[in-house]
Protein backbone atom coordinates (compact mmCIF):
# COMPACT_ATOMS: atom_id res chain seq x y z
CA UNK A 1 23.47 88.99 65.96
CA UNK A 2 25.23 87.33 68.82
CA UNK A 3 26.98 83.98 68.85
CA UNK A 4 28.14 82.81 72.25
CA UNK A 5 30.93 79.91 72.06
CA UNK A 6 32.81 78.37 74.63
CA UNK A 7 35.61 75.86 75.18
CA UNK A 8 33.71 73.81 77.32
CA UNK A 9 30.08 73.78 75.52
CA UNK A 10 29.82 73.81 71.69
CA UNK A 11 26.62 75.33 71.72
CA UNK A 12 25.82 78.30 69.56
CA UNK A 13 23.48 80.57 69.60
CA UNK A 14 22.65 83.08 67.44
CA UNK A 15 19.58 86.06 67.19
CA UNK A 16 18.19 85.56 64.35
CA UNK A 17 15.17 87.97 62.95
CA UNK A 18 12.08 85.48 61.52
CA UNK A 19 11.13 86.47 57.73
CA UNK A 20 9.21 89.02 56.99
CA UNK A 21 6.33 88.10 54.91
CA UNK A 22 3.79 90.55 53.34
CA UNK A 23 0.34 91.04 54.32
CA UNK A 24 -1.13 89.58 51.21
CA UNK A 25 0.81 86.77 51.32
CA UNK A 26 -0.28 86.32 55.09
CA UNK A 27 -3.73 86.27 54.05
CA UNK A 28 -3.50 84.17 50.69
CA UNK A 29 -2.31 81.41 53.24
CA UNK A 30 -5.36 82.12 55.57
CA UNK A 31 -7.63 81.74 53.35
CA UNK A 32 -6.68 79.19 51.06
CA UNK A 33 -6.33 81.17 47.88
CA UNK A 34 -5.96 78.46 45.50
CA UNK A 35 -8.42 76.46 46.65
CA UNK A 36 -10.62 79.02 46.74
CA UNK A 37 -10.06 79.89 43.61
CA UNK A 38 -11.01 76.81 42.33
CA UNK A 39 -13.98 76.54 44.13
CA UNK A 40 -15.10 79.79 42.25
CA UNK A 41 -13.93 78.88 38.81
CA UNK A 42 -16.26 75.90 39.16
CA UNK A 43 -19.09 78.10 40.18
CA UNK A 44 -18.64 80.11 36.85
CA UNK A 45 -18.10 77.55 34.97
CA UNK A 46 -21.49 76.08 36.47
CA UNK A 47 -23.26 79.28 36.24
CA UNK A 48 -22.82 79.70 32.96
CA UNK A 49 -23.73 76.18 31.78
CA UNK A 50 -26.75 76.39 33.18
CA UNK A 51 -27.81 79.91 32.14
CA UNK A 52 -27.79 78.59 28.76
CA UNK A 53 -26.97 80.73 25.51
CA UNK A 54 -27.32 84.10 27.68
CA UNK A 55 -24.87 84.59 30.45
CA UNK A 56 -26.42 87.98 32.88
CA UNK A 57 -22.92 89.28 33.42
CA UNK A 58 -23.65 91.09 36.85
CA UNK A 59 -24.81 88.65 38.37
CA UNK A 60 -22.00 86.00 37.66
CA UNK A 61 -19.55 89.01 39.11
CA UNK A 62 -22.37 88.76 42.38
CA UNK A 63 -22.12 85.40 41.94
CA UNK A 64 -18.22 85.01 42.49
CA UNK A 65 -17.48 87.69 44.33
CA UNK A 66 -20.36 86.11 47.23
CA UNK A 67 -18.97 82.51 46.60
CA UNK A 68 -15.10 84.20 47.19
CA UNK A 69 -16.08 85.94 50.22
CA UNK A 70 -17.87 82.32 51.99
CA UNK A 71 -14.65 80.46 50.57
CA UNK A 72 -12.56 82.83 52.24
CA UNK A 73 -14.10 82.80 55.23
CA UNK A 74 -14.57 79.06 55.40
CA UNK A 75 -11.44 78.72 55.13
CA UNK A 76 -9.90 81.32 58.25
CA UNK A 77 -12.91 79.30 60.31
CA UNK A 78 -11.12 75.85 59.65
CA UNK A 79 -7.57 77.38 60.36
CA UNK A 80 -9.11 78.61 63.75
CA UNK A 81 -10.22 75.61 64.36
CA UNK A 82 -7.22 73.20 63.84
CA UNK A 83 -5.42 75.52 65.41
């Protein structure tokens, strides 16, 4: 870390490293985690209402695991584009 003063500017600079974030919290922002996540909770909760009084297991965990992996990518496609 540097810092460069002077009597005739009062500017001061100084190196300073950016934070380090992790990769999964990179990628939670990416993709909108908590909005995917409720975007799958209601797809569950939908699932299962409509199934009736027997819920088929497997394919609810197809179910959100396919609607996570479209939210997900939904979302990196709309940061790409704003950006």
């Amino acid at each position: 870390m540097s810092i460069v003063s002077s009597s005739t500017n009062n500017a001061v600079s100084r190196d300073v490293a950016p934070p380090r974030r992790g990769w999964f919290r990179i990628y939670a922002d990416l993709t909108k985690a908590r909005l995917s996540a409720l975007v799958v909770l209601s797809t569950a909760v939908g699932f299962i209402v409509a199934g009736g009084s027997i819920v088929d297991w497997p394919r609810l965990v197809l179910t959100a695991l396919g609607t996570t992996l479209a939210a997900a990518s939904a979302s990196m496609i709309n940061q790409l584009m704003e950006r």
